[in-house]
Protein backbone atom coordinates (compact mmCIF):
# COMPACT_ATOMS: atom_id res chain seq x y z
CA UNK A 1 0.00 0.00 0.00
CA UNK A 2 1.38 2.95 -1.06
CA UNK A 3 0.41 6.44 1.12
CA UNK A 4 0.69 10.11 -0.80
CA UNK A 5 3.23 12.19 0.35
CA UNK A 6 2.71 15.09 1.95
CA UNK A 7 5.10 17.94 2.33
CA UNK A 8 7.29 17.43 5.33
CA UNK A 9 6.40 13.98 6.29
CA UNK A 10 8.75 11.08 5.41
CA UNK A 11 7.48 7.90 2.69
CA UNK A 12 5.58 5.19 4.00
CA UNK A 13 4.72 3.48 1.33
CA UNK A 14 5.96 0.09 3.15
CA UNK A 15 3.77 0.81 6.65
CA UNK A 16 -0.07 -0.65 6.78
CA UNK A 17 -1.67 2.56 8.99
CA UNK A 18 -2.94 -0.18 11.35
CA UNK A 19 0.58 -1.74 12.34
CA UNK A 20 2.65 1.71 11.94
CA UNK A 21 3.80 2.76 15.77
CA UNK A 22 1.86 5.28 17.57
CA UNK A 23 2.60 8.94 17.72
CA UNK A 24 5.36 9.74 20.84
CA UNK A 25 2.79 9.99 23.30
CA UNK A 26 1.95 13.64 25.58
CA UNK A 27 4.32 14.23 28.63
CA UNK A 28 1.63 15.86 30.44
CA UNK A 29 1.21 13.04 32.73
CA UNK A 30 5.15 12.95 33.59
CA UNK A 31 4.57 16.62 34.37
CA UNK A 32 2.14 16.20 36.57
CA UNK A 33 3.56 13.76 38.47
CA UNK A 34 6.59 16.01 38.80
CA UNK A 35 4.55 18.77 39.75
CA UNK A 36 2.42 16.46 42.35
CA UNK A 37 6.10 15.07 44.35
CA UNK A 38 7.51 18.49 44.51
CA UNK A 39 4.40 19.64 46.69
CA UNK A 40 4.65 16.91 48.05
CA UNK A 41 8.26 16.95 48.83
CA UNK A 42 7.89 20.79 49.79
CA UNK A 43 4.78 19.55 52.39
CA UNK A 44 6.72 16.54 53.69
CA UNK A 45 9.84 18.88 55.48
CA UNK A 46 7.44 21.04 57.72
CA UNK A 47 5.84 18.22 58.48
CA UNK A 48 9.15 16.07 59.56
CA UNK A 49 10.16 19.20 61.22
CA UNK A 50 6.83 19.52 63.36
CA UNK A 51 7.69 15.50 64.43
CA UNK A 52 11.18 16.38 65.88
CA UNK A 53 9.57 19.38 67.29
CA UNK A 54 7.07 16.99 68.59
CA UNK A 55 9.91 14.52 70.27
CA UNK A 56 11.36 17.65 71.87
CA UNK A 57 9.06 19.86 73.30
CA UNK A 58 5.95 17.15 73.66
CA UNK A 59 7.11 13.41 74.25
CA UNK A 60 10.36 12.03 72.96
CA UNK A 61 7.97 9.00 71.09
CA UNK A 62 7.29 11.27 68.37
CA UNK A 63 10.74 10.46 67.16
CA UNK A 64 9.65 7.20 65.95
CA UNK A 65 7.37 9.23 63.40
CA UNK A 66 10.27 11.82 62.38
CA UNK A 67 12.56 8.59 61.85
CA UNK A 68 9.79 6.43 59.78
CA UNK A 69 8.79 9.46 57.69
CA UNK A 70 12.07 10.47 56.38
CA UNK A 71 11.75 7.05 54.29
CA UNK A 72 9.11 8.48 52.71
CA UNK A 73 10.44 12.34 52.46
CA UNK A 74 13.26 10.19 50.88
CA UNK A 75 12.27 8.73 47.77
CA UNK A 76 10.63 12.08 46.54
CA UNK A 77 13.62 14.14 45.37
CA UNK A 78 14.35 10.58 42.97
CA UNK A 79 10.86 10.35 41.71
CA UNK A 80 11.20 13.95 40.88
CA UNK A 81 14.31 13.76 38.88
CA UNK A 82 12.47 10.67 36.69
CA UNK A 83 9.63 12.46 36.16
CA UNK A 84 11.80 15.46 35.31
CA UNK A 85 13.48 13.56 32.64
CA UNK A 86 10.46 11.69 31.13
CA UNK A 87 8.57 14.82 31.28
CA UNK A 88 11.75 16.53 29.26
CA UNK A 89 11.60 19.45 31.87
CA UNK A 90 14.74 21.97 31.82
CA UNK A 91 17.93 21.13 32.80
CA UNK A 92 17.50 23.37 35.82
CA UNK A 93 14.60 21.11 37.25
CA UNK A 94 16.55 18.04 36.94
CA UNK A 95 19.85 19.19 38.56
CA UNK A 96 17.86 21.04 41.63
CA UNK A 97 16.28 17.75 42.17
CA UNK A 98 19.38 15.65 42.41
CA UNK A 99 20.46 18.64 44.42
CA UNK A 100 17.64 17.68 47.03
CA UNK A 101 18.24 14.17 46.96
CA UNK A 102 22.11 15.26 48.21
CA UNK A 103 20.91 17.30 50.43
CA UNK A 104 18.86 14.91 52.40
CA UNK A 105 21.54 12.26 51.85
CA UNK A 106 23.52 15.26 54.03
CA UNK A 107 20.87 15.20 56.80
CA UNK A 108 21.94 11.28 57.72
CA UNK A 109 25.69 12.27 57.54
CA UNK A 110 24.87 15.15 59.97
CA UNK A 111 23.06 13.74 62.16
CA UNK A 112 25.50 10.99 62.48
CA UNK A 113 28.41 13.09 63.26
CA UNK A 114 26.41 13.62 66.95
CA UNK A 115 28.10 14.47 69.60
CA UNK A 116 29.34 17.06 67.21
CA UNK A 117 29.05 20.85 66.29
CA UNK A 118 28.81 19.36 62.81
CA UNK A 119 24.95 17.53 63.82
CA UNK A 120 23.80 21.21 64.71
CA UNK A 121 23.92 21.67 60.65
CA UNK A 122 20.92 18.80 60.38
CA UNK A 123 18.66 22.05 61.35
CA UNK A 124 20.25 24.20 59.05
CA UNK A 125 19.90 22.06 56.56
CA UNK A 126 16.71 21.44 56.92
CA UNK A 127 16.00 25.10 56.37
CA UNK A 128 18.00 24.79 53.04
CA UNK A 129 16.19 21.74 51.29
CA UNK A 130 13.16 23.52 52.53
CA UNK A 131 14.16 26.41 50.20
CA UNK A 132 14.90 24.55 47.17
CA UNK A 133 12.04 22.20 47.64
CA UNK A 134 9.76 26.10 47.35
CA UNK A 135 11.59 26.84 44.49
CA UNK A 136 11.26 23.37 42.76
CA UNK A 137 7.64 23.03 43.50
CA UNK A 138 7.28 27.58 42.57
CA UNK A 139 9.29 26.02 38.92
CA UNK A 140 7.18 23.54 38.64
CA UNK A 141 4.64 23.19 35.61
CA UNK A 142 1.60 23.83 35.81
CA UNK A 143 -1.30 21.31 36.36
CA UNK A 144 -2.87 22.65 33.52
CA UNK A 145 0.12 22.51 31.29
């Protein structure tokens, strides 16, 4: 079967329509799951933070929950930089995620420097991937995109 050729598009006189692979599909969904982790992500630290505010100033069992959670707050800065890349998002996206992911790699190093001046910086740090995760999930596309 033998298609006409229009201007611009390549021959395919040897592809059947039916069999001939589908079109690269939308990347909206990528984005949105991008956009949905880094609000997520952004949510997550105030929340971890209220827990070991919790242990401190309430009962020290809340730092069960600010222990458990962080494997969750974990796994978001990675999901982020997939979806980044499968969504095609700028460069800028991508490298600010892996930027979060080392930054709460950094909280377990600090933390395990204790009884140190160095495990003061956990807080600090906290502060910081608190900031980028704003402006990841401000960057972020939009829903609607």
């Amino acid at each position: 079967m033998s298609f006409k050729l229009i201007e611009g598009a390549p021959r395919t006189s040897s592809q059947d329509p039916a069999t001939a692979p589908a079109a690269v599909p939308d990347r909206l969904w990528a984005r949105r799951a991008f956009t949905v982790f880094s609000w997520l992500f952004l949510v997550s630290i105030p929340v971890q933070v209220f827990f070991a505010g919790a242990a401190v100033m309430v009962n020290p069992s809340w730092w069960t929950f600010h222990l458990d959670f962080v494997h969750v707050l974990e796994w978001f800065p990675l999901l982020m930089l997939a979806f980044a890349f499968a969504a095609r998002l700028p460069a800028s996206l991508k490298w600010m995620s892996v930027a979060a992911g080392i930054l709460v790699a950094a909280q377990y190093a600090l933390i395990a420097t204790r009884p140190s001046f160095a495990a003061a910086f956990h807080v600090v740090n906290a502060l910081v991937i608190f900031g980028l995760a704003l402006e990841i999930a401000r960057r972020a596309p939009s829903w609607r995109a």
